[in-house]
N, C-alpha and C. Protein backbone atom coordinates (compact mmCIF):
# COMPACT_ATOMS: atom_id res chain seq x y z
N UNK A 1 127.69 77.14 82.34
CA UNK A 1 127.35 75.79 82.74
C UNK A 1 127.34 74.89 81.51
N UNK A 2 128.46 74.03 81.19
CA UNK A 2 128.55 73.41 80.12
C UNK A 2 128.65 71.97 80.43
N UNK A 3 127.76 70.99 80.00
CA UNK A 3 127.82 69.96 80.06
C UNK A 3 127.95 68.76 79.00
N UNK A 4 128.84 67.73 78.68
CA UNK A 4 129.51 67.09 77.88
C UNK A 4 128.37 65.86 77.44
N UNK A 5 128.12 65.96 76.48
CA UNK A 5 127.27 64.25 76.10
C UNK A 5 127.93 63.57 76.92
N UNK A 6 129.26 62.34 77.24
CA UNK A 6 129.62 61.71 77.61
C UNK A 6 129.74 61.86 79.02
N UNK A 7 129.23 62.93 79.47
CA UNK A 7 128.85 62.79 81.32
C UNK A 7 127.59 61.89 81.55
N UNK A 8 126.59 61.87 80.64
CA UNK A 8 124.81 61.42 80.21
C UNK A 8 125.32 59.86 80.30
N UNK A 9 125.12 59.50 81.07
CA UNK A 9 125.06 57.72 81.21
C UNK A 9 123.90 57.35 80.64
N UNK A 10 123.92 55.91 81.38
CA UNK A 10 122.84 55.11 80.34
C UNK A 10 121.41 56.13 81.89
N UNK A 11 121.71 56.05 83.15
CA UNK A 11 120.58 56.55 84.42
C UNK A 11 120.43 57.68 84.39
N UNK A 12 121.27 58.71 83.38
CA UNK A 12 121.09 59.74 82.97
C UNK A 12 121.96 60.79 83.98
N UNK A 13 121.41 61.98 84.08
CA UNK A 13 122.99 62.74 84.80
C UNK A 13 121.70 63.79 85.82
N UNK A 14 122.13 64.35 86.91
CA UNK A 14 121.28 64.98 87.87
C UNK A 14 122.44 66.20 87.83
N UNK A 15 121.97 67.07 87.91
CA UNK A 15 122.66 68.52 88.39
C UNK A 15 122.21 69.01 89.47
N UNK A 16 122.68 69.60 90.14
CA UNK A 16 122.78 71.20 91.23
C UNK A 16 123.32 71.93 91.02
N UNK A 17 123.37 73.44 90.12
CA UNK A 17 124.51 74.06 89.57
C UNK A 17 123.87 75.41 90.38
N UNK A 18 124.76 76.04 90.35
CA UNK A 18 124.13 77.64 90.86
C UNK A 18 124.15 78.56 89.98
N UNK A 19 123.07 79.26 89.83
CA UNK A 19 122.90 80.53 88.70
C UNK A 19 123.68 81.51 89.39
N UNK A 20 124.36 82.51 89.22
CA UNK A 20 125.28 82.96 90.06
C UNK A 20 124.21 85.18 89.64
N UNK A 21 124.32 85.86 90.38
CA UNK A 21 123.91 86.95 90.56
C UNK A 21 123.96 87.63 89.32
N UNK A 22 125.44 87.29 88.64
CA UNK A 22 126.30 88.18 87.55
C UNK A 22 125.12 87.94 86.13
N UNK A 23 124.66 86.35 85.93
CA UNK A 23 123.68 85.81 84.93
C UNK A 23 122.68 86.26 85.41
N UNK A 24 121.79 86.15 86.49
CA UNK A 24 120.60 86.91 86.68
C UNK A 24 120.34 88.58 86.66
N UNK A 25 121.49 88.94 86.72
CA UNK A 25 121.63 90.59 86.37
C UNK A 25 121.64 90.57 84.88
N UNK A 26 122.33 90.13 83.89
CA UNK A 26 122.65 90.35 82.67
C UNK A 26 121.03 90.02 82.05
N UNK A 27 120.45 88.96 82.55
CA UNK A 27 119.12 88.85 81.62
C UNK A 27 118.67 90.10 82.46
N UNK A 28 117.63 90.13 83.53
CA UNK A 28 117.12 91.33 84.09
C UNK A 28 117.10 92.52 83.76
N UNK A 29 118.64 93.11 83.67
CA UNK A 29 118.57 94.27 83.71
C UNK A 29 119.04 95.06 82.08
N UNK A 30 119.42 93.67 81.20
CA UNK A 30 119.25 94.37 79.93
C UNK A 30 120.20 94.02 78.85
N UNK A 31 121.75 93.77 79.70
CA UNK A 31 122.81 93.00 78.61
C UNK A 31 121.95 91.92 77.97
N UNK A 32 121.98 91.39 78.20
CA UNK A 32 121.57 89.86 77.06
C UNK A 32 119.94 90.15 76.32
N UNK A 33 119.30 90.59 77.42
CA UNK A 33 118.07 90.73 76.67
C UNK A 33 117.53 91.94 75.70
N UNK A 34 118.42 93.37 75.78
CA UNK A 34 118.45 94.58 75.03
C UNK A 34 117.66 95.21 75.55
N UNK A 35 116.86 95.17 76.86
CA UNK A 35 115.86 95.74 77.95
C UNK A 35 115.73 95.24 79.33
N UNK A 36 115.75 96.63 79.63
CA UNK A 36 115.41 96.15 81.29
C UNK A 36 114.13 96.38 81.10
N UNK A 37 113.85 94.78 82.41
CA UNK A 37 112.88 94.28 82.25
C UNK A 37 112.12 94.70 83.63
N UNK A 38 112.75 95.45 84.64
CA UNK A 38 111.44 96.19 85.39
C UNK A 38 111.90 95.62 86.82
N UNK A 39 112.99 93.99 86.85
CA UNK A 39 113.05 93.55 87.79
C UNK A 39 114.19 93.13 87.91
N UNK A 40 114.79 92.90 89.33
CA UNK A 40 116.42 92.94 89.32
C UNK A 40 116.25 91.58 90.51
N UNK A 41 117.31 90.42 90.30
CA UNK A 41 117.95 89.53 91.48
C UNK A 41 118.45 89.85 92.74
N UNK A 42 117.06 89.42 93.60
CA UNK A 42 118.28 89.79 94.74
C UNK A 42 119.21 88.79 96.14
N UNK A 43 118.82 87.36 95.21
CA UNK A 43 120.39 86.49 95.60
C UNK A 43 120.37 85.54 94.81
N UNK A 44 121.37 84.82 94.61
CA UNK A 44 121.53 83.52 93.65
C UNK A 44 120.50 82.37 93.49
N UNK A 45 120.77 81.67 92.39
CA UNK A 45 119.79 80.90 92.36
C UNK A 45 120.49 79.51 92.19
N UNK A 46 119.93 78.59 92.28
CA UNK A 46 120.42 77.19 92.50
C UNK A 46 119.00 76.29 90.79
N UNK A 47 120.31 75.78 89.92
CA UNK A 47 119.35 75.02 89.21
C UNK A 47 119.62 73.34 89.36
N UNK A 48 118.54 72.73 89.25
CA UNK A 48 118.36 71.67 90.12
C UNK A 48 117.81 70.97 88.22
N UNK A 49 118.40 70.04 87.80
CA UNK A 49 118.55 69.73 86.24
C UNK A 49 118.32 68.22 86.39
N UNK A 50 117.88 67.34 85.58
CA UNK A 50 118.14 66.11 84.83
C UNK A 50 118.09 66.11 83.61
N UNK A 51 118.98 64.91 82.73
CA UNK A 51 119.48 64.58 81.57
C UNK A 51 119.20 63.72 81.49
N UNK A 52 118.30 62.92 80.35
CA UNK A 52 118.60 61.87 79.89
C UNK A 52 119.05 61.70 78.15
N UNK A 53 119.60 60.56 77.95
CA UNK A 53 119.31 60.51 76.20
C UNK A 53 118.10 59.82 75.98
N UNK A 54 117.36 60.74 74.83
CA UNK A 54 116.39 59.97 74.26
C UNK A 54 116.44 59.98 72.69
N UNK A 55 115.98 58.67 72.28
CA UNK A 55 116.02 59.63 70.80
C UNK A 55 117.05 59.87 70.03
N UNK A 56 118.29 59.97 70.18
CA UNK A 56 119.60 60.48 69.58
C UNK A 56 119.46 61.71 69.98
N UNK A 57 118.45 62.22 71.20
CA UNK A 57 118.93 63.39 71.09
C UNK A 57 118.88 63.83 73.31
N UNK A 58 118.48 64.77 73.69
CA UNK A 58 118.52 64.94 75.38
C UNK A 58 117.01 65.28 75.75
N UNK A 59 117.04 64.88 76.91
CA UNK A 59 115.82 65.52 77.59
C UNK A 59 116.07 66.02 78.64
N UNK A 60 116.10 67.46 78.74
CA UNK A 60 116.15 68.47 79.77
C UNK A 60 115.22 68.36 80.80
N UNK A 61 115.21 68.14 81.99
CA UNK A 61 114.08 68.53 82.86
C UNK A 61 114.86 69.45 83.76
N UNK A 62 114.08 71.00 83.82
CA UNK A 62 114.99 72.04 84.80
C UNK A 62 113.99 72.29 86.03
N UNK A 63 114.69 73.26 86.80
CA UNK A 63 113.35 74.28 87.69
C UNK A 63 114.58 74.86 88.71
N UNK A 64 114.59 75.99 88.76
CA UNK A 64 114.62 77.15 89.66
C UNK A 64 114.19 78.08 90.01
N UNK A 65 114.56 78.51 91.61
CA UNK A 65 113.35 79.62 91.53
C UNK A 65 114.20 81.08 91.65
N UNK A 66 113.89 82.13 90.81
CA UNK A 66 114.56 83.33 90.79
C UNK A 66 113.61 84.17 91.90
N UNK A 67 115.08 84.73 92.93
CA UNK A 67 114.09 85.54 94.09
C UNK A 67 114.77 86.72 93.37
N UNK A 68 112.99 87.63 93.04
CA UNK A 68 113.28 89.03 92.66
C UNK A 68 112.57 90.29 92.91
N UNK A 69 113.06 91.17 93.02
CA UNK A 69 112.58 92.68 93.68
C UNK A 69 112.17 93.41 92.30
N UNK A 70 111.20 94.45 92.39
CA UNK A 70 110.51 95.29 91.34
C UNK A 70 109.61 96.09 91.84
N UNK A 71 109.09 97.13 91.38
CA UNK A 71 108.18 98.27 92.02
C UNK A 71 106.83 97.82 91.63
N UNK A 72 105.87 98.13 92.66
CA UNK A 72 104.85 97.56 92.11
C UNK A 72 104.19 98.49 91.08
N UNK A 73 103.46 97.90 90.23
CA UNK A 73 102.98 98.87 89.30
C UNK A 73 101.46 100.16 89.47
N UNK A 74 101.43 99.92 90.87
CA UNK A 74 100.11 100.94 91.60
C UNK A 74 100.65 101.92 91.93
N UNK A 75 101.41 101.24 93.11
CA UNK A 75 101.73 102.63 94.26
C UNK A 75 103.48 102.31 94.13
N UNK A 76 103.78 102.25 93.60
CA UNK A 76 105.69 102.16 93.13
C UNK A 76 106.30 101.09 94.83
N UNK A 77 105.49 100.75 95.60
CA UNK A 77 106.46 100.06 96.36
C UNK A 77 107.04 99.26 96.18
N UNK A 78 108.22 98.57 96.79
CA UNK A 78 108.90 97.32 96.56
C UNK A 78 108.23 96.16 96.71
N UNK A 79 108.79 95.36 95.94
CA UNK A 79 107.88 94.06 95.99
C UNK A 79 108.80 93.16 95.49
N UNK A 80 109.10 92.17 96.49
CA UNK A 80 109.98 90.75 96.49
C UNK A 80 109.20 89.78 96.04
N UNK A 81 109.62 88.72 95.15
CA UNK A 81 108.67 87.47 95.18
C UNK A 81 109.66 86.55 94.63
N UNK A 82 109.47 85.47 94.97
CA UNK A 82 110.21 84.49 94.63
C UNK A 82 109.28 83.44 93.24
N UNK A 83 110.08 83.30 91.86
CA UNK A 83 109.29 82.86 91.11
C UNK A 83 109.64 81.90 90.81
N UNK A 84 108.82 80.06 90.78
CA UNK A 84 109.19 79.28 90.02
C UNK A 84 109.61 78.98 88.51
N UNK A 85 110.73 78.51 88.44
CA UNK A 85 110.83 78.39 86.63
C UNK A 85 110.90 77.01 86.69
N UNK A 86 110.31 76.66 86.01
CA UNK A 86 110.11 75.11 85.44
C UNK A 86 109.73 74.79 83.81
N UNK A 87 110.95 73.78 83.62
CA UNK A 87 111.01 73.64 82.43
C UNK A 87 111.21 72.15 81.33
N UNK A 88 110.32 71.54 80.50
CA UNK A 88 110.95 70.46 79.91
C UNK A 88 111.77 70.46 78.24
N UNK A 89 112.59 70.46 77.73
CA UNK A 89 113.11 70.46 76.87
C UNK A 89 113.59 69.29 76.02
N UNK A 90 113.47 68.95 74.63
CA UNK A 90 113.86 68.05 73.82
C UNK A 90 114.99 68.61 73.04
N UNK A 91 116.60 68.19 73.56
CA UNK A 91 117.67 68.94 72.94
C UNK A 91 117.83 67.91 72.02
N UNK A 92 118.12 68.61 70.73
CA UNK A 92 118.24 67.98 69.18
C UNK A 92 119.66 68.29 68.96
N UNK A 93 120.21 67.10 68.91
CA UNK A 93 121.63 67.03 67.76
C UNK A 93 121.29 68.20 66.02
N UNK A 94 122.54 69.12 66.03
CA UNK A 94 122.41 69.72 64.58
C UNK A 94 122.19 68.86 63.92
N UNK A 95 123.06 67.74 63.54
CA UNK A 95 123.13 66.83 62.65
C UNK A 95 122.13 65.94 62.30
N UNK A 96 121.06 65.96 63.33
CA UNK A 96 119.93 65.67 63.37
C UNK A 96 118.58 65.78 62.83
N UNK A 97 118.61 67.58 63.37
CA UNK A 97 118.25 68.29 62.95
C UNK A 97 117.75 68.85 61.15
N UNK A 98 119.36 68.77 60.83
CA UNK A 98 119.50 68.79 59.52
C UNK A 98 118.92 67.86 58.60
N UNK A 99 119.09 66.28 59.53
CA UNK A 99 118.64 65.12 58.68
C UNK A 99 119.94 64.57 57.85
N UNK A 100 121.32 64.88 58.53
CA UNK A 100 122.54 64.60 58.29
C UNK A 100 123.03 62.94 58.62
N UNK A 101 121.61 62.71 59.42
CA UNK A 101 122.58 61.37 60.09
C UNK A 101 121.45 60.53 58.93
N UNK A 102 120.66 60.87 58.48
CA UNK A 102 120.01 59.72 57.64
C UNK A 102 120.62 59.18 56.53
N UNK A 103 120.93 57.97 56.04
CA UNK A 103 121.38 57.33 54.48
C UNK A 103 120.31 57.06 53.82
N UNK A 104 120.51 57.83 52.62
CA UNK A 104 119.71 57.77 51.53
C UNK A 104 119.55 56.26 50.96
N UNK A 105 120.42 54.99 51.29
CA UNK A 105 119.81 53.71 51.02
C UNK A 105 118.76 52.98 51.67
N UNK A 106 118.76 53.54 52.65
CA UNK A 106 117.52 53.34 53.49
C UNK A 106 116.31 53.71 53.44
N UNK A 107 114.78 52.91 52.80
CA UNK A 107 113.67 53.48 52.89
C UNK A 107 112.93 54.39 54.04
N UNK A 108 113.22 53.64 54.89
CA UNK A 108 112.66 54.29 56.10
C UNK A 108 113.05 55.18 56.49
N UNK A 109 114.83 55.57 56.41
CA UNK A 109 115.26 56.86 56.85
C UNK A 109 115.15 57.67 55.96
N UNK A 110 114.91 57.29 54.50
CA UNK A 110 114.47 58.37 53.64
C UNK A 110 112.93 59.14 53.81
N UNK A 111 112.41 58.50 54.13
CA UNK A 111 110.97 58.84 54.12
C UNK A 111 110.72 60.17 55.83
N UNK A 112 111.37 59.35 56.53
CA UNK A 112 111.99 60.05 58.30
C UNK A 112 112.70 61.53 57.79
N UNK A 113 113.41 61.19 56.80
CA UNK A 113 114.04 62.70 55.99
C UNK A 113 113.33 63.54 55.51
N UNK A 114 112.17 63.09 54.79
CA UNK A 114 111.86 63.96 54.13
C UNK A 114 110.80 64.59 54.68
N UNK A 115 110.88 63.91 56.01
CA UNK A 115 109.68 64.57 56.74
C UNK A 115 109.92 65.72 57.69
N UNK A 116 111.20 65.52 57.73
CA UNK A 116 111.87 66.58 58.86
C UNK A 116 112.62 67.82 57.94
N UNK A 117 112.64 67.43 56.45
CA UNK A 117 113.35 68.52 55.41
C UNK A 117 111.52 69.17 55.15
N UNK A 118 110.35 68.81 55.57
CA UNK A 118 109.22 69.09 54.89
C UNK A 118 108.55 70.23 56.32
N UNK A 119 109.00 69.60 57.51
CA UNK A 119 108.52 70.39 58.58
C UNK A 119 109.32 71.47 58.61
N UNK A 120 110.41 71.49 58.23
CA UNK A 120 111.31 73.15 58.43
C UNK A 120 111.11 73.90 57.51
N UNK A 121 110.42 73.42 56.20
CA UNK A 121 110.10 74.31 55.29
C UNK A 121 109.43 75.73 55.73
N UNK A 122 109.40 76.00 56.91
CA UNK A 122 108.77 77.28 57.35
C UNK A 122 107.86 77.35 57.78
N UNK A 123 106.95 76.13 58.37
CA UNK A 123 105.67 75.86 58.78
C UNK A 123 106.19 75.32 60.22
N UNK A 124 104.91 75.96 60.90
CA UNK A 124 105.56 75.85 62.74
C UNK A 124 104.92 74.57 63.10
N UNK A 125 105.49 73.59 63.62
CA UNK A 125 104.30 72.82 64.80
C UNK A 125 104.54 72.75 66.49
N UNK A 126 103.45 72.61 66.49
CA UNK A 126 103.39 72.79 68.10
C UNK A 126 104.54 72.00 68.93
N UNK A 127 104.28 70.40 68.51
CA UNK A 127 105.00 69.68 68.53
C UNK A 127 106.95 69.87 68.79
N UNK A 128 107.03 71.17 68.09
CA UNK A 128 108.53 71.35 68.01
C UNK A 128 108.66 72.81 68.14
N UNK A 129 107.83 73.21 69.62
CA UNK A 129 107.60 74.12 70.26
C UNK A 129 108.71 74.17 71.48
N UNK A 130 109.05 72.82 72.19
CA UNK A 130 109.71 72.42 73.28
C UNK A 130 111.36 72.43 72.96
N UNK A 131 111.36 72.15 71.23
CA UNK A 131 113.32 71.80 70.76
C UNK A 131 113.61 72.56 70.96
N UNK A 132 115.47 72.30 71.38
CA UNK A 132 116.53 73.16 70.65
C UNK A 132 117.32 72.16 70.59
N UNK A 133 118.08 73.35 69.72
CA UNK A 133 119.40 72.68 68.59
C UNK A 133 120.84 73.00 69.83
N UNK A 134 121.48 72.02 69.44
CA UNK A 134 123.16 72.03 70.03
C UNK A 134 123.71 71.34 69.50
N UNK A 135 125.56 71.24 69.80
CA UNK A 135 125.72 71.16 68.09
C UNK A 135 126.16 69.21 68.36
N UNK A 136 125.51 68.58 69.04
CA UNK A 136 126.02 67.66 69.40
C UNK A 136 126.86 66.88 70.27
N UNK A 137 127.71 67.89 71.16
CA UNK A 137 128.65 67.41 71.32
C UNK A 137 128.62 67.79 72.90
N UNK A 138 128.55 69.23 72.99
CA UNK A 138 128.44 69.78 74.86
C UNK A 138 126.91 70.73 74.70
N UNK A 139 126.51 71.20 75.93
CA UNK A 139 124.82 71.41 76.18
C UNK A 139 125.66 72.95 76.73
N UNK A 140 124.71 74.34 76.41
CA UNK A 140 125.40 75.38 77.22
C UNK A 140 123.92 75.51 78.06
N UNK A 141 123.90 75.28 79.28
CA UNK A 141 122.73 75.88 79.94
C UNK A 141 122.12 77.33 79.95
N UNK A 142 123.53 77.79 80.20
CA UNK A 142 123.28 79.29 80.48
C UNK A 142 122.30 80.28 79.40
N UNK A 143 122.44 79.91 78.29
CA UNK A 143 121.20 80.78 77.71
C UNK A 143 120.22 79.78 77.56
N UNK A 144 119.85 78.62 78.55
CA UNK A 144 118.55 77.86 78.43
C UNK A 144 117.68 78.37 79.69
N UNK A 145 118.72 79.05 80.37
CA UNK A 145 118.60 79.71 81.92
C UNK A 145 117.65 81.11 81.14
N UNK A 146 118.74 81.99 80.78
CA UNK A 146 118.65 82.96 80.27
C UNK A 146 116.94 82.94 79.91
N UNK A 147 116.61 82.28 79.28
CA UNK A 147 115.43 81.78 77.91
C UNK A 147 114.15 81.87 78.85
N UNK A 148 114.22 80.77 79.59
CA UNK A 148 113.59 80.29 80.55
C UNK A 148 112.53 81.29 81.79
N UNK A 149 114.14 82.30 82.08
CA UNK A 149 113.59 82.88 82.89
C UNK A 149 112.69 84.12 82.62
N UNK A 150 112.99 84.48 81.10
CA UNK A 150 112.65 85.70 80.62
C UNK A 150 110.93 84.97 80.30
N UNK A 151 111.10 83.73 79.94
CA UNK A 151 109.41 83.58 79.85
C UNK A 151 108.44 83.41 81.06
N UNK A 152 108.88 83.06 82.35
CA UNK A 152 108.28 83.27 83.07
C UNK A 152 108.35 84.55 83.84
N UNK A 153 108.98 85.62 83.51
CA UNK A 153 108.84 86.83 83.87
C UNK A 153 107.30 87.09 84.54
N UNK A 154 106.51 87.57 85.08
CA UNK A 154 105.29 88.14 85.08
C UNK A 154 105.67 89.66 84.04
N UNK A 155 104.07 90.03 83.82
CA UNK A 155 103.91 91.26 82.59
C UNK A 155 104.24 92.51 83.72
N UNK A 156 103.84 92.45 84.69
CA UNK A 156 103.95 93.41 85.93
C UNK A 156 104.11 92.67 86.85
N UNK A 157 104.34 93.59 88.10
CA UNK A 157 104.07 92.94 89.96
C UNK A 157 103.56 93.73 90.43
N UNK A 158 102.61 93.81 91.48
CA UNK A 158 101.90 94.55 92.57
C UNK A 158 102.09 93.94 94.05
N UNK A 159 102.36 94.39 94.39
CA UNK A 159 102.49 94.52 96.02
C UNK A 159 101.87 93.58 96.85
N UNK A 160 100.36 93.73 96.68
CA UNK A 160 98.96 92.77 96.84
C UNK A 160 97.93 93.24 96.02
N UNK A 161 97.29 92.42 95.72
CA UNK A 161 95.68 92.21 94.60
C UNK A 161 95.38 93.31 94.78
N UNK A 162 95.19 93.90 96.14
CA UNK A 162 93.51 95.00 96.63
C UNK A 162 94.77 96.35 96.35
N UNK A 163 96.08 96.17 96.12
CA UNK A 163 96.37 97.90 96.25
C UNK A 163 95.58 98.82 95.58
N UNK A 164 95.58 99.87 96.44
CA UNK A 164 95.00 100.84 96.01
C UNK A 164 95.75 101.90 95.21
N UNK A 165 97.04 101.82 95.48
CA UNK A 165 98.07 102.85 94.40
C UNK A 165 98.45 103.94 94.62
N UNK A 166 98.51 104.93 93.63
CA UNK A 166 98.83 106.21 93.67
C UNK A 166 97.80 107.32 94.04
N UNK A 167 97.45 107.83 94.50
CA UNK A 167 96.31 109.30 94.09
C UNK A 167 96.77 110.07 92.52
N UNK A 168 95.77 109.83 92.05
CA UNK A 168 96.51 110.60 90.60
C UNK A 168 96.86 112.33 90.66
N UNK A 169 95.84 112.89 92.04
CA UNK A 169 95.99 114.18 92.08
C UNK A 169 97.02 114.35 92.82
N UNK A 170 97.26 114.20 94.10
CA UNK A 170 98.29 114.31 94.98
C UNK A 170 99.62 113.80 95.47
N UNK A 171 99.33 112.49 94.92
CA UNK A 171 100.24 111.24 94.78
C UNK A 171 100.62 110.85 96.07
N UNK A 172 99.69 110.73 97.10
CA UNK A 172 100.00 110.02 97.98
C UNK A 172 99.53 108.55 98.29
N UNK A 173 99.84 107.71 98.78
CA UNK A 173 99.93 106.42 98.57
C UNK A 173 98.51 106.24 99.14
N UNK A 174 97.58 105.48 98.71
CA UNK A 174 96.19 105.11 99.15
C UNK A 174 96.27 104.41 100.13
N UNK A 175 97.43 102.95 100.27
CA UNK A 175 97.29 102.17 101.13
C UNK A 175 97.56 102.82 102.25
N UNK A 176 98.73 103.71 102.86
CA UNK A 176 98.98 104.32 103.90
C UNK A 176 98.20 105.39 104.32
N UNK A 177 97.29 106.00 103.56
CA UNK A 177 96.96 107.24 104.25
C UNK A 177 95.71 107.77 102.90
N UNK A 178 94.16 108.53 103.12
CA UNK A 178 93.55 108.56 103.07
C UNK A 178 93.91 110.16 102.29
N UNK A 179 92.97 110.38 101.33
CA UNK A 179 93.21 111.96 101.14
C UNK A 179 91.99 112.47 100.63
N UNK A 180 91.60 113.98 100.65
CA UNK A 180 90.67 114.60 100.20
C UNK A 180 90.26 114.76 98.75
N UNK A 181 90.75 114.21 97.99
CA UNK A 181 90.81 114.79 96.24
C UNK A 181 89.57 113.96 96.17
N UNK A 182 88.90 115.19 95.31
CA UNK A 182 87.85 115.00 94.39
C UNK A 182 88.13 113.17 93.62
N UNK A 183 87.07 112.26 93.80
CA UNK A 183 87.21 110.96 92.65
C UNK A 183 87.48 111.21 91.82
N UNK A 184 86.38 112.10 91.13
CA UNK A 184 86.44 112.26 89.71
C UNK A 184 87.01 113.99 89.78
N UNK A 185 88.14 114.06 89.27
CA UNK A 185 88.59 115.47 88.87
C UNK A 185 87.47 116.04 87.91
N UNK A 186 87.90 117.60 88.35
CA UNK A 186 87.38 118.72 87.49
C UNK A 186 87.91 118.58 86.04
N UNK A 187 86.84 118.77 84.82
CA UNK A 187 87.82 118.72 83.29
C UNK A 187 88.39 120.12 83.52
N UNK A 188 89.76 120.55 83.30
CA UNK A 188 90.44 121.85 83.41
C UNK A 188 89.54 123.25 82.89
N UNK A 189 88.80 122.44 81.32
CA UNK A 189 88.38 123.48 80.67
C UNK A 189 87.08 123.99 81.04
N UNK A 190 86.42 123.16 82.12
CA UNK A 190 84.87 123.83 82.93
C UNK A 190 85.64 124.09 83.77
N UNK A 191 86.65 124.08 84.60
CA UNK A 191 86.90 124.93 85.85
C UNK A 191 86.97 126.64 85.93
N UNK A 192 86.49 126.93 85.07
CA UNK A 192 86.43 128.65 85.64
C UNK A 192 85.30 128.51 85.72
N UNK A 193 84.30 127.90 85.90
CA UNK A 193 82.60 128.03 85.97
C UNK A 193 82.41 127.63 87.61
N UNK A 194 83.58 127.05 87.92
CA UNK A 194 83.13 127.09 89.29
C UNK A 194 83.25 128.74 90.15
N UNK A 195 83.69 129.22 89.46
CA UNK A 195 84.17 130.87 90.39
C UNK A 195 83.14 131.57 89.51
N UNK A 196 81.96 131.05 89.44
CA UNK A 196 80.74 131.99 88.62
C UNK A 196 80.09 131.76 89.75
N UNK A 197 79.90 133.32 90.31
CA UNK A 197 78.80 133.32 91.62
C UNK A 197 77.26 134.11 90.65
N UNK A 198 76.42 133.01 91.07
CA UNK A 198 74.82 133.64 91.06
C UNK A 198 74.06 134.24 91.77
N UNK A 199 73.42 135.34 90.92
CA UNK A 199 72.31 136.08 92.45
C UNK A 199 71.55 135.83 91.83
N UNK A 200 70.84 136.29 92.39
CA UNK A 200 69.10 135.92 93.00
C UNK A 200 68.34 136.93 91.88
C-alpha cells in the first residue's frame, strides 16, 4: 500500500485499502516478525486511513480491526476475537528529520536545527514517541500495518475471564466436565507413607 505525497491535497486524502490475509499471516505467524506470535488471521482486514499535511511533514490517522483465532491459554480452546487497531502518527520527511531543509543564514532555522541535531543525540522524548521517518516522497503503509498490529497484540487470550482450564492431573477440561483429582496433589516423595498401615 503505497501512497504518493502528491495524492495529499490541500482536504487531505481518505483511504479504504484492504489488508489482504497474505500480510496478516506474515506478521502473525513469524516471516516479518522472527516469531510466531500464538495467533493466526482468519479473514481480511479493511484499513480505513486519513492524511493530512502538517508541518512539512503527514498525519496518519489509521484503525482496523484484525479478526483472529488462538488457543486459549487455560484449557487450549479456540478463541476468535476481533481486535481494534487504532492509530495516530506524525510522518517526518528524512530531510527533515536530518535538519537538511534548514539554511544556516537563518537565525531561527538555525536555532530549530540545533534543536533537532540536540534531541537525536541519543536522548528519547516522549514527544517523538508517535514519528516516523519516510523518505519524502511516497508513504509504505504496509509495515505501519505490520507495526501497529504487533502492538496491539494481547500478551495471551482466554476463552472467557472465569475459565477454569486444564486439570493439571488428568487434563481434562474443567469447563466441560468435573473430575475427582485430589486439589492439592500428593508431593511424590511422601507418597509411600500413604501405603503405611498402623495397628493398634
Amino acid at each position: 500500500m503505497l501512497v504518493k505525497i502528491e495524492q495529499i491535497k490541500e482536504t487531505g486524502l481518505q483511504l479504504n485499502e484492504p489488508i489482504g490475509l497474505g500480510l496478516l499471516g506474515d506478521v502473525l505467524g513469524g516471516a516479518a516478525s522472527g516469531e510466531d506470535t500464538g495467533f493466526r488471521a482468519t479473514k481480511p482486514s479493511t484499513l480505513k486511513a486519513s492524511l493530512r499535511k502538517v508541518s512539512g511533514g503527514v498525519l496518519l490517522e489509521g484503525q482496523f480491526t484484525a479478526h483472529l483465532a488462538s488457543e486459549c491459554k487455560r484449557c487450549l480452546g479456540n478463541v476468535e476475537l476481533n481486535l481494534p487497531v487504532s492509530f495516530t502518527l506524525n510522518l517526518v520527511p528524512e530531510s527533515l528529520a536530518k535538519g537538511e531543509d534548514f539554511q544556516d543564514d537563518d537565525e531561527g532555522s538555525m536555532e530549530k536545527k540545533e534543536r533537532v541535531q540536540g534531541e537525536s543525540g541519543g536522548s528519547f522524548s516522549m514527544e517523538d514517541a508517535d514519528e516516523e521517518v519516510f523518505d519524502g516522497k511516497t508513504i509504505d503503509l504496509d509495515p505501519i500495518v505490520r507495526e501497529q498490529l504487533l502492538l496491539a497484540l494481547p500478551m495471551s487470550a482466554v476463552c472467557r475471564e472465569d475459565c477454569q482450564g486444564l486439570c493439571p492431573q488428568c487434563g481434562i477440561n474443567r469447563n466441560e466436565a468435573k473430575c475427582n483429582c485430589e486439589l492439592k496433589p500428593v508431593d511424590p516423595r511422601l507418597a509411600p507413607l500413604k501405603n503405611i498401615k498402623l495397628s493398634n
